[in-house]
Protein backbone atom coordinates (compact mmCIF):
# COMPACT_ATOMS: atom_id res chain seq x y z
CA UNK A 1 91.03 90.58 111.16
CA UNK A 2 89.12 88.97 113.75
CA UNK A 3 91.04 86.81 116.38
CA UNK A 4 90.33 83.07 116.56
CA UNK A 5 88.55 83.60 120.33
CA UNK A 6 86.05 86.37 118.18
CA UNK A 7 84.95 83.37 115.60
CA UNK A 8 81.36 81.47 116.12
CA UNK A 9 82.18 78.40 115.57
CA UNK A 10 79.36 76.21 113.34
CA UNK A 11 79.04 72.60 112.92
CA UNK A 12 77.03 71.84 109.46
CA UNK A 13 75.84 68.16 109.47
CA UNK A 14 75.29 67.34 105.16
CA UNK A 15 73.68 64.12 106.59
CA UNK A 16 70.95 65.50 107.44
CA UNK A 17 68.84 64.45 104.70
CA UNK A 18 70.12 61.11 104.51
CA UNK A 19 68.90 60.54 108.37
CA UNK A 20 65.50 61.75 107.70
CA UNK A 21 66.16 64.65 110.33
CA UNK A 22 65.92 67.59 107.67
CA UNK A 23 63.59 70.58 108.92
CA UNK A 24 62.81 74.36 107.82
CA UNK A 25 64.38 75.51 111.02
CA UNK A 26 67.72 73.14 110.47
CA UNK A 27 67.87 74.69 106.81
CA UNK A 28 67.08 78.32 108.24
CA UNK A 29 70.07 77.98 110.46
CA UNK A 30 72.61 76.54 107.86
CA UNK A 31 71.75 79.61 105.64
CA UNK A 32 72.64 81.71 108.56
CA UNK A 33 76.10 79.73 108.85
CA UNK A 34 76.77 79.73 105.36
CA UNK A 35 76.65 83.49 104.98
CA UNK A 36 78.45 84.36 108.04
CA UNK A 37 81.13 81.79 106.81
CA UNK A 38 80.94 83.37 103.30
CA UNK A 39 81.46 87.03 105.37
CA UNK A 40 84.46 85.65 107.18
CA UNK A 41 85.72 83.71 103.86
CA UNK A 42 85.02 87.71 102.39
CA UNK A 43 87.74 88.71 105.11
CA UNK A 44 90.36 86.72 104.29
CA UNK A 45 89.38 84.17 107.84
CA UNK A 46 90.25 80.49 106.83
CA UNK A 47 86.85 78.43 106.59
CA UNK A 48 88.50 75.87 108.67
CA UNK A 49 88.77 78.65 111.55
CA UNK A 50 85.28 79.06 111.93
CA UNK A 51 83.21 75.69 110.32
CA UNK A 52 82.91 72.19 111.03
CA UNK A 53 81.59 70.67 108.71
CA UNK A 54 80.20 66.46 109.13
CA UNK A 55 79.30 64.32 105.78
CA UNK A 56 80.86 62.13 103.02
CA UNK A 57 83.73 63.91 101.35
CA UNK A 58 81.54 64.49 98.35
CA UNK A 59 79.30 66.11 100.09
CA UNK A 60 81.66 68.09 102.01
CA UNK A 61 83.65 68.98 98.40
CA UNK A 62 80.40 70.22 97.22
CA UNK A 63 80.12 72.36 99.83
CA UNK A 64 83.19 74.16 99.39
CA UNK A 65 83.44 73.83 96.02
CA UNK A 66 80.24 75.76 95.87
CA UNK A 67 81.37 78.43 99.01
CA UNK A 68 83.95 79.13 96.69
CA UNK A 69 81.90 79.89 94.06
CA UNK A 70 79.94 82.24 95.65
CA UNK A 71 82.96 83.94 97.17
CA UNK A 72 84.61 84.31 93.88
CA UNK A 73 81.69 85.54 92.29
CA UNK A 74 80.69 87.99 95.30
CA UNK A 75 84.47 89.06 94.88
CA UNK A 76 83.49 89.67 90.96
CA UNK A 77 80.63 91.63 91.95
CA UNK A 78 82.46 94.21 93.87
CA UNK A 79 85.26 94.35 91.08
CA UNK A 80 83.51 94.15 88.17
CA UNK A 81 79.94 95.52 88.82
CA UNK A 82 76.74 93.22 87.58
CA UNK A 83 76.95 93.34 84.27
CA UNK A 84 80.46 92.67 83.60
CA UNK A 85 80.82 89.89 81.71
CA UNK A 86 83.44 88.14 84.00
CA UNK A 87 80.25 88.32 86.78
CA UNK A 88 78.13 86.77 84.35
CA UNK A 89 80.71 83.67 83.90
CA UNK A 90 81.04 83.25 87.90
CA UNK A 91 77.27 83.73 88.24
CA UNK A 92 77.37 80.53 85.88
CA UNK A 93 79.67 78.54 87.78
CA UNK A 94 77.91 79.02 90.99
CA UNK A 95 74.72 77.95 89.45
CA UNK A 96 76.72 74.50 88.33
CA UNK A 97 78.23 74.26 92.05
CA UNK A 98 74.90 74.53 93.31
CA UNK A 99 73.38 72.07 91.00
CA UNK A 100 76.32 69.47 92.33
CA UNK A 101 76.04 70.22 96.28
CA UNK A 102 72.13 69.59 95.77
CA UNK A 103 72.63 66.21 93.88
CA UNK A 104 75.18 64.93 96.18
CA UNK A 105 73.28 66.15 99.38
CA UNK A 106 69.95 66.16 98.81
CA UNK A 107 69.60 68.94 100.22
CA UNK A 108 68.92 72.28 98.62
CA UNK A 109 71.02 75.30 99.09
CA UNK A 110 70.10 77.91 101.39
CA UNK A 111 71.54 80.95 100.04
CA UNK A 112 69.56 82.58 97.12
């Protein structure tokens, strides 16, 4: 495991799209953050080691609520294989994360 000095640490501001300051390039960059935090979260790092993250606390519970999705259906992925039918349920769950960190952010999520 990676020692706390090897970590980038990323700030991810859910306001954006409240403020009016939302851009391709902002959204570009959050997808890169996400999946290096979902890479770390893969590794067993803490999210809290690694990501700041700045909004209401619903937005910032749909954000983790829906990083945990995708790390428990990546983790189902590499168990199971793709068509197992436990995949297919996580697959599902992440879809309904997603759904609720888009509604309560406005913003759309930049991992597909």
């Amino acid at each position: 495991m990676e020692s706390q000095e090897d970590l980038i640490i990323s700030v991810i501001d859910l306001s954006m799209a409240r403020t009016g300051n939302l851009d391709e390039s902002y959204m570009t960059a959050m997808g890169a953050q996400l999946g290096y935090a979902l890479e770390k979260m893969l590794a067993g790092v803490p999210l809290d080691c690694f990501l700041k993250i700045r909004g209401n606390p619903a937005e910032i519970q749909s954000l983790l609520a829906a990083m945990g999705a995708e790390k428990h259906h990546l983790e189902a992925l590499m168990k199971h294989g793709y068509d197992s039918p436990a995949t297919s349920s996580t697959s599902q769950a992440v879809l309904r994360a997603i759904q609720n960190f888009e509604k309560m952010t406005g913003l759309p999520w930049p991992i597909r």
